[in-house]
N, C-alpha and C. Protein backbone atom coordinates (compact mmCIF):
# COMPACT_ATOMS: atom_id res chain seq x y z
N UNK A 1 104.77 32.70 16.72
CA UNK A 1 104.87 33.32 15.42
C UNK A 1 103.52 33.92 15.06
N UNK A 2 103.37 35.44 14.91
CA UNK A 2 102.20 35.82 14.97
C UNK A 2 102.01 36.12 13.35
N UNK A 3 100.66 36.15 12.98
CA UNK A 3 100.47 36.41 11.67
C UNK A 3 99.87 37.73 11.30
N UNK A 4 99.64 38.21 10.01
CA UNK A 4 98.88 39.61 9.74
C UNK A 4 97.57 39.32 10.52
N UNK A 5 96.85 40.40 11.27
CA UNK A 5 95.94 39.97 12.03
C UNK A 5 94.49 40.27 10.91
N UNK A 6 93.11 39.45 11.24
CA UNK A 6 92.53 39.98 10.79
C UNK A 6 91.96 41.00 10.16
N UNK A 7 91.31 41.10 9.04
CA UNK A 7 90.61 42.04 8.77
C UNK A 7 89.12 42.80 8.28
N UNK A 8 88.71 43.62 7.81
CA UNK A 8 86.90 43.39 7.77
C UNK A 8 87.02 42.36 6.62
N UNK A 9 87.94 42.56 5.23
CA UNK A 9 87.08 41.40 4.38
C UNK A 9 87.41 39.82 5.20
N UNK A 10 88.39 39.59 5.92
CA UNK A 10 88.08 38.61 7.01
C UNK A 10 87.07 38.24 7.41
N UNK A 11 86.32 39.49 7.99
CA UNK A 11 84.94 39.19 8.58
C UNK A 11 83.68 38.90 7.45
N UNK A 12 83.86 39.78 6.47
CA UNK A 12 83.18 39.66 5.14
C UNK A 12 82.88 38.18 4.66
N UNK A 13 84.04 38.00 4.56
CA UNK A 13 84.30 35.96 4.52
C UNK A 13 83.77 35.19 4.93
N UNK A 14 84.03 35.22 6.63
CA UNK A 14 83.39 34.46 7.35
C UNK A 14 82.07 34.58 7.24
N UNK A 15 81.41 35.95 7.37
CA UNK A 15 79.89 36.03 7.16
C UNK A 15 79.25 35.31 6.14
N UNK A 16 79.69 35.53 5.10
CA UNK A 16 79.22 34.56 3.66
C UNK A 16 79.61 32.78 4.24
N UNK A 17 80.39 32.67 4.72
CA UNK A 17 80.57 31.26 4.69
C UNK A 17 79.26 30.78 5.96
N UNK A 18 79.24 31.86 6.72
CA UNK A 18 77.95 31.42 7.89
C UNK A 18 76.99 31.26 7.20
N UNK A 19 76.57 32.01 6.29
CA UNK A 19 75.02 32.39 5.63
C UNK A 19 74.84 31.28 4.87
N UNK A 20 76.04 30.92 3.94
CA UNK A 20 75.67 29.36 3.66
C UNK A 20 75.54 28.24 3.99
N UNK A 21 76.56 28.02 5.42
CA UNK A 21 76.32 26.68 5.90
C UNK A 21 75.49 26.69 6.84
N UNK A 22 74.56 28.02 7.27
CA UNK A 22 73.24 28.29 7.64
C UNK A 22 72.26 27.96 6.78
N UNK A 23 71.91 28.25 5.77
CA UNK A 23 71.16 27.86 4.55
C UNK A 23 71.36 26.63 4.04
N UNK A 24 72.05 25.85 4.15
CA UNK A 24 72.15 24.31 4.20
C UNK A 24 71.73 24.13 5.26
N UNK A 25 71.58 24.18 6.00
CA UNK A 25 71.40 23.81 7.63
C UNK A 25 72.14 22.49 8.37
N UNK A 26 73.84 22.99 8.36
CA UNK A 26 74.43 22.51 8.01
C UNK A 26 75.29 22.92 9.61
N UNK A 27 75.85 22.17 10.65
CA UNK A 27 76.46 23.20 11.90
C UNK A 27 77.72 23.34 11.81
N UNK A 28 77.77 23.84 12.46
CA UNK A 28 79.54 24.00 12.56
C UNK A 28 80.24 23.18 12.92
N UNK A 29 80.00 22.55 13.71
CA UNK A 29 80.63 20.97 14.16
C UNK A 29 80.66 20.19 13.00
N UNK A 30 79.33 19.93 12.36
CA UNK A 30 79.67 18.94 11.14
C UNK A 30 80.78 19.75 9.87
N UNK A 31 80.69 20.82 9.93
CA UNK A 31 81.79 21.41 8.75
C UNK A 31 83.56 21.55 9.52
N UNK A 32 83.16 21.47 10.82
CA UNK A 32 84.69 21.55 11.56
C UNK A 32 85.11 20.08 11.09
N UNK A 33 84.41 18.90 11.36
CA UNK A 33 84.57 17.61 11.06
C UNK A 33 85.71 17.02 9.83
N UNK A 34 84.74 17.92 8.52
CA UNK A 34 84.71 17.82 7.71
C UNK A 34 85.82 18.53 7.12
N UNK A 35 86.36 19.51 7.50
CA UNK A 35 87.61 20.33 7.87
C UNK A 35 89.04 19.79 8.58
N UNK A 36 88.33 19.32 9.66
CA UNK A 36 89.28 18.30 10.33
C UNK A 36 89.69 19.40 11.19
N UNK A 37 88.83 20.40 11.75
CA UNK A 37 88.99 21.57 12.63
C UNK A 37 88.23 21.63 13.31
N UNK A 38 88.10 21.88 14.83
CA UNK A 38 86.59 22.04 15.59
C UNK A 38 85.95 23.18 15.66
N UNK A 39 84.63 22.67 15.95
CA UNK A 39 83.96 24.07 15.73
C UNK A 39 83.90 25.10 16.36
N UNK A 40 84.84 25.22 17.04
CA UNK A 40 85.30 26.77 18.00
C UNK A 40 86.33 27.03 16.60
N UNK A 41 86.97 26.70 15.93
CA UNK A 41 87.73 26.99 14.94
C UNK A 41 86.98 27.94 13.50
N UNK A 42 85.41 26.92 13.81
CA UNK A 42 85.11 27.12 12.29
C UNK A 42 84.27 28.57 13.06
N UNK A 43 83.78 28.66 14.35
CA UNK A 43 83.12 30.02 14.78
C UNK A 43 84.41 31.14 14.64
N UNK A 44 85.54 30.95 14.81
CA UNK A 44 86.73 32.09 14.14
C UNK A 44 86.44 32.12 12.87
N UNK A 45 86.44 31.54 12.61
CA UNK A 45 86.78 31.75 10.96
C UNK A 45 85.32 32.64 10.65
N UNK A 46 84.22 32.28 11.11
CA UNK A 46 82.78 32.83 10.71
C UNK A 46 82.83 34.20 11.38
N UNK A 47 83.70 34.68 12.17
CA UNK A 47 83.15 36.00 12.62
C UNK A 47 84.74 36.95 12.19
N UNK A 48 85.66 35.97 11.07
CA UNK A 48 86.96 36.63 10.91
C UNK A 48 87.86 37.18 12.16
N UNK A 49 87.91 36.14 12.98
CA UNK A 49 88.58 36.45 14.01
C UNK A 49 90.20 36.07 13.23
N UNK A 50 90.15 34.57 13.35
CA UNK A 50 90.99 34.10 12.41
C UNK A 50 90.60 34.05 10.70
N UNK A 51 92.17 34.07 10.23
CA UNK A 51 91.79 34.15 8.60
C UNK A 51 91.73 32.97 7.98
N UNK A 52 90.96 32.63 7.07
CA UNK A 52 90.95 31.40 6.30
C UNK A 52 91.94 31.21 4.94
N UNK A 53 92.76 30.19 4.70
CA UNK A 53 93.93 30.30 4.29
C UNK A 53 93.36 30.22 2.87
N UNK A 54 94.03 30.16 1.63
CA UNK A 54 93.26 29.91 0.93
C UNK A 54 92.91 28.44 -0.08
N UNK A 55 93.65 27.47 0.23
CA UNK A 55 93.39 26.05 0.68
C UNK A 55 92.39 26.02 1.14
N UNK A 56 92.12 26.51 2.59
CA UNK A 56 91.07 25.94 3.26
C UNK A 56 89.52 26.28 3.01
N UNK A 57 89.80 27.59 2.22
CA UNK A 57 88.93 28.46 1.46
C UNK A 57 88.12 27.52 0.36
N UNK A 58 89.23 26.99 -0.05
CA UNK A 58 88.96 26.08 -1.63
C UNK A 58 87.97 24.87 -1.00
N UNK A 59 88.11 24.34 -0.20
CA UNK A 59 88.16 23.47 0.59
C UNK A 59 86.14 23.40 1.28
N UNK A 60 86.37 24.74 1.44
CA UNK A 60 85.10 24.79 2.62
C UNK A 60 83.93 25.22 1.24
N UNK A 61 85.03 26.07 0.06
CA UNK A 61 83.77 26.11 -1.24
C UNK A 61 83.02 25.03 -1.56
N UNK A 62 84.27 23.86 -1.58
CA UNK A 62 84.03 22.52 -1.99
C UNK A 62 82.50 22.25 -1.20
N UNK A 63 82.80 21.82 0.53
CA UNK A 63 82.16 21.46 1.28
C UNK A 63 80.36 22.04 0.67
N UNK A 64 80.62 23.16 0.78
CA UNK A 64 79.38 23.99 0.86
C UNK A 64 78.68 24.36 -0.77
N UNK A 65 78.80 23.91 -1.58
CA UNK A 65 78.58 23.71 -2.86
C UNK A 65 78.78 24.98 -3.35
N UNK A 66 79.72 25.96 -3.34
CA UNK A 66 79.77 27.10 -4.54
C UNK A 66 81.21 27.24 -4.78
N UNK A 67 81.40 28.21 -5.96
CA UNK A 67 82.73 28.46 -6.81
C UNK A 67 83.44 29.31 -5.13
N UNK A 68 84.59 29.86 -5.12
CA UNK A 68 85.47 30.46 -4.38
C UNK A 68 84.54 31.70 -4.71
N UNK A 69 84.61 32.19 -5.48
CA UNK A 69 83.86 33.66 -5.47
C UNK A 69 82.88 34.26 -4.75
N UNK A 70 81.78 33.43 -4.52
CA UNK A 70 80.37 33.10 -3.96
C UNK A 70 81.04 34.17 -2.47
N UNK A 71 82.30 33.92 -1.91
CA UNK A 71 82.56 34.37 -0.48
C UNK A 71 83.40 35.76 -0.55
N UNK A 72 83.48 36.29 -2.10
CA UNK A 72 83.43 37.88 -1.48
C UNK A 72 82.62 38.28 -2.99
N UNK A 73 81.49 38.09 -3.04
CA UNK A 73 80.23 38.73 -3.95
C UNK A 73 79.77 39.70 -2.62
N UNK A 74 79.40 40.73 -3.29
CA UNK A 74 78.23 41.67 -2.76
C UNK A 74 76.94 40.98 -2.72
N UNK A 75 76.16 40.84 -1.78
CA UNK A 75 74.77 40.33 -1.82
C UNK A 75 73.95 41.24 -3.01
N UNK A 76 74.41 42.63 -3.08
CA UNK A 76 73.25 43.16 -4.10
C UNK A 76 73.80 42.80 -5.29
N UNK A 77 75.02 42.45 -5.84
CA UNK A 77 75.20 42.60 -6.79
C UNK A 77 76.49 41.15 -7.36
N UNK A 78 76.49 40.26 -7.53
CA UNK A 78 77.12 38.87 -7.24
C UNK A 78 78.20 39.03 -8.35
N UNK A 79 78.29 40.28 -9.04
CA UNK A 79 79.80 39.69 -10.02
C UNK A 79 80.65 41.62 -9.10
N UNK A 80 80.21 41.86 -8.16
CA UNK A 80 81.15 43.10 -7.43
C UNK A 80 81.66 42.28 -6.26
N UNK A 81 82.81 42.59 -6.11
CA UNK A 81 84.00 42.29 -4.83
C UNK A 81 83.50 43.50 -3.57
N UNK A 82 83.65 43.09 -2.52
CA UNK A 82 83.20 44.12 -1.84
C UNK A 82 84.55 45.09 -1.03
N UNK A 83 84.42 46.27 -1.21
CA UNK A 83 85.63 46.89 -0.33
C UNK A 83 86.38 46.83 0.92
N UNK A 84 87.20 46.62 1.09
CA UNK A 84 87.99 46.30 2.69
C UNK A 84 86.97 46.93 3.41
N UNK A 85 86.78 48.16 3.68
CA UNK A 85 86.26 48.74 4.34
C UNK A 85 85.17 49.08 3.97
N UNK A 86 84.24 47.95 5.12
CA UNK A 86 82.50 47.62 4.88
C UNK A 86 82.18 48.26 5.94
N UNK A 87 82.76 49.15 6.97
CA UNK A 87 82.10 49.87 8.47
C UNK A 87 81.10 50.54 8.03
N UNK A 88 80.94 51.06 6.88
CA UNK A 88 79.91 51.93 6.55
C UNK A 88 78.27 51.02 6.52
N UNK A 89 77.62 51.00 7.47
CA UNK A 89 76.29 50.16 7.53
C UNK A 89 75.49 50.34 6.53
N UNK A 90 75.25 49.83 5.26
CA UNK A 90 74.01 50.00 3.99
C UNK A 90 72.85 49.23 4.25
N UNK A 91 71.83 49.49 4.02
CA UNK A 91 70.40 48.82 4.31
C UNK A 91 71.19 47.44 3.76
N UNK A 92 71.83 47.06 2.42
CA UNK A 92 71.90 45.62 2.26
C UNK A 92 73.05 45.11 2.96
N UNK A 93 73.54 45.44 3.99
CA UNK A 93 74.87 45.65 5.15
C UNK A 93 73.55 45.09 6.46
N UNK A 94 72.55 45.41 6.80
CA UNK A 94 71.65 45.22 7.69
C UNK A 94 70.92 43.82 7.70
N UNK A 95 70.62 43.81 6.06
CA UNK A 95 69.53 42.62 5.62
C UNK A 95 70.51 41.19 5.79
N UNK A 96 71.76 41.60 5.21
CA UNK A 96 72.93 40.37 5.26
C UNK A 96 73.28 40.18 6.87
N UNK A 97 73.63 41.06 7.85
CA UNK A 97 73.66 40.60 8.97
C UNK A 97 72.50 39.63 9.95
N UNK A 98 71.15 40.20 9.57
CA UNK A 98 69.89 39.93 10.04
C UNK A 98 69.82 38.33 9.21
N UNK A 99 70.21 37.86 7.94
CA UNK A 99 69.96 36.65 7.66
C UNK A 99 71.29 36.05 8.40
N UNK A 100 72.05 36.16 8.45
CA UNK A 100 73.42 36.23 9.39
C UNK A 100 72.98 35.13 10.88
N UNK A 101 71.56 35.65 11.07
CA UNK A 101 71.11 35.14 12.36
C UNK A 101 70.52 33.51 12.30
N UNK A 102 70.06 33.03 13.25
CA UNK A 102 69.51 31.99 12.83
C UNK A 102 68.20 32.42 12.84
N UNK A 103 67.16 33.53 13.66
CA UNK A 103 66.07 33.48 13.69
C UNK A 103 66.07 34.88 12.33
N UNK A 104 66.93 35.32 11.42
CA UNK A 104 67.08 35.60 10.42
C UNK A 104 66.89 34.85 9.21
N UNK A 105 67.36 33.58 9.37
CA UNK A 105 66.95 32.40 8.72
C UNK A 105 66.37 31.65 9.03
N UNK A 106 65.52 31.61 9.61
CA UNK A 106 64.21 30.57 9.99
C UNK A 106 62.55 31.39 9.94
N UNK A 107 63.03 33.15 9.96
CA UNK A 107 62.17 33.75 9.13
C UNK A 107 61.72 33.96 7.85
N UNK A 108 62.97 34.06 7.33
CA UNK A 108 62.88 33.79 5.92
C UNK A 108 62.56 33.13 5.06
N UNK A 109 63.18 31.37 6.01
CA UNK A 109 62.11 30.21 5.10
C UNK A 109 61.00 30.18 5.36
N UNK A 110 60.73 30.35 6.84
CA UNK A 110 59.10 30.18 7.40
C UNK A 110 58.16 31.43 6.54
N UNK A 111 58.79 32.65 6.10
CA UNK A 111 57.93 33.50 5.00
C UNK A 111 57.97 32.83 3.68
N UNK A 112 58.87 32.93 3.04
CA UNK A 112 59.04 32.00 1.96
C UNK A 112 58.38 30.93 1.38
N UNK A 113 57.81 29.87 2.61
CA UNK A 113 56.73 29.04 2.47
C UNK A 113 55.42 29.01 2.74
N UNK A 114 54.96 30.94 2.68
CA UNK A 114 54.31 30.88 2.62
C UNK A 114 53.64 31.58 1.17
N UNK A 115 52.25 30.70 0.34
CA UNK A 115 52.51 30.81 -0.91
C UNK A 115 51.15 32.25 -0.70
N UNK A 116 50.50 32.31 -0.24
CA UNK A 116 49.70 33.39 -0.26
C UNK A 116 49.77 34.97 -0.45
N UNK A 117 49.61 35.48 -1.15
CA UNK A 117 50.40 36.81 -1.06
C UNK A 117 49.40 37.79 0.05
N UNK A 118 48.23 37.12 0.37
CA UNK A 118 47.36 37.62 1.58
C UNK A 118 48.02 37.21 2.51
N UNK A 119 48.30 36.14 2.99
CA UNK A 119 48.80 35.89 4.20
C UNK A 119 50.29 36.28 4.42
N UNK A 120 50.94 36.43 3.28
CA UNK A 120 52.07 37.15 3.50
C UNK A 120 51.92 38.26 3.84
N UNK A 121 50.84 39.12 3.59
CA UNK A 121 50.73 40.84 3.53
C UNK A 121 50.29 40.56 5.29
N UNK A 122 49.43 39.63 5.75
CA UNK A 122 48.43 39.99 7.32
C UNK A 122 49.90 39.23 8.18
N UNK A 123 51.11 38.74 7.77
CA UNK A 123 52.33 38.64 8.81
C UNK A 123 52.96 39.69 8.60
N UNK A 124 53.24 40.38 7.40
CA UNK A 124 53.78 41.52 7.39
C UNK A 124 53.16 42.94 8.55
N UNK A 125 51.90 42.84 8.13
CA UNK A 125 51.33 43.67 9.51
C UNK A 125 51.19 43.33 10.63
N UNK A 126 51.36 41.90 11.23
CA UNK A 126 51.46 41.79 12.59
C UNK A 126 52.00 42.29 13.02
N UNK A 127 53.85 41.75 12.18
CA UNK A 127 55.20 42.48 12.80
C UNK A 127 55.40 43.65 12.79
N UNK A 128 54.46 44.51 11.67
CA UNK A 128 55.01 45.84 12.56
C UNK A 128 53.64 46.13 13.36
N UNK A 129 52.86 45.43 13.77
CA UNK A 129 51.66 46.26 14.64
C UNK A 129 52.80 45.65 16.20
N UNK A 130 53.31 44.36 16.41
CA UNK A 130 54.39 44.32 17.63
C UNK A 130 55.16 44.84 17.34
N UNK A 131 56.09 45.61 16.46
CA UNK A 131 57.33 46.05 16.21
C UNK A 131 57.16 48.19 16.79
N UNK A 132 55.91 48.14 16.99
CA UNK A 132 55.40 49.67 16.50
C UNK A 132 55.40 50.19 15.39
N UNK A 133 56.28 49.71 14.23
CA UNK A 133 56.41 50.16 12.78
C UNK A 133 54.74 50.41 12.38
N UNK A 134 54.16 51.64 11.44
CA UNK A 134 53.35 51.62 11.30
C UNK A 134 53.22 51.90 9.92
N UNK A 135 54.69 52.15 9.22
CA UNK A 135 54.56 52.67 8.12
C UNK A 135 54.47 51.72 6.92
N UNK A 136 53.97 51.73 5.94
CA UNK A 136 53.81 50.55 4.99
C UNK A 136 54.64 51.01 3.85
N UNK A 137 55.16 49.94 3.14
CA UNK A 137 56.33 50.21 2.01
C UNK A 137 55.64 49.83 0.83
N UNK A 138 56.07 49.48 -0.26
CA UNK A 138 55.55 49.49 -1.37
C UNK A 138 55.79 48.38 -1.95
C-alpha cells in the first residue's frame, strides 16, 4: 500500500527537525529510541524521504522542546510558513543547509564562544585567506 510520496516541505521538515536535534546535541539513535523508531527511520524522516505523520510530528516537538510550528518557520522570519516549492536556493536557503551540517554546527558554537570581537574578526580572515575569499563584508 503505497502512500502520497514525499515532498520539498517534507524535506523542509525534516531539515528543521535535524537542526534541532543537532543543536541539542542530541543523535538520532537516541531520538529513534525515544520514538520507538530506529535511526535509519529518523535519517528518512530528516532528509524527507519519508513523511512524518502528524502524531509523530507532535511527538518529536515534544521530544525536542518546541511548539509544532518551530518545523515549518522560515529561518529569516519565524511567524512565515515556507512555500512547497523551496528549489529556488536564497542566501538564507544556503546558511540553513550549511548549519544543517555537523561541521556547520560545531562552527558556529566554536565562533559563538568566542567573546572577542578581535579574535572573531583575525578567524574571520583566516577563513577567507584559506578559502581565497578576499573580499570583506560589513
Amino acid at each position: 500500500m503505497a502512500g502520497n510520496p514525499a515532498s520539498n516541505i517534507d524535506a523542509y521538515v525534516g531539515s528543521r527537525v535535524r537542526l534541532r536535534r543537532m543543536g541539542l546535541g542530541m543523535s538520532q539513535q537516541r531520538l529513534g529510541d525515544e520514538l520507538g523508531v530506529t535511526f535509519q527511520q529518523v535519517q528518512k524522516y530528516e532528509k524527507g524521504v519519508n513523511r512524518i505523520t502528524a502524531g509523530r510530528l507532535y511527538h518529536i516537538a515534544t521530544l525536542l522542546a518546541v511548539e509544532v510550528d518551530y518545523f515549518f518557520q522560515s529561518p529569516s522570519d519565524p511567524g512565515v510558513t515556507p512555500q512547497p516549492d523551496l528549489g529556488s536556493c536564497t542566501l538564507e536557503d544556503a546558511i540553513l543547509e550549511f548549519l544543517n551540517t555537523r561541521d556547520g554546527l560545531e562552527l558556529n558554537r566554536a565562533f559563538r564562544a568566542i567573546s572577542d570581537p578581535a579574535q572573531r574578526r583575525a578567524v574571520i580572515d583566516v577563513i577567507r585567506a584559506i578559502s581565497g575569499s578576499h573580499s570583506r563584508g560589513g
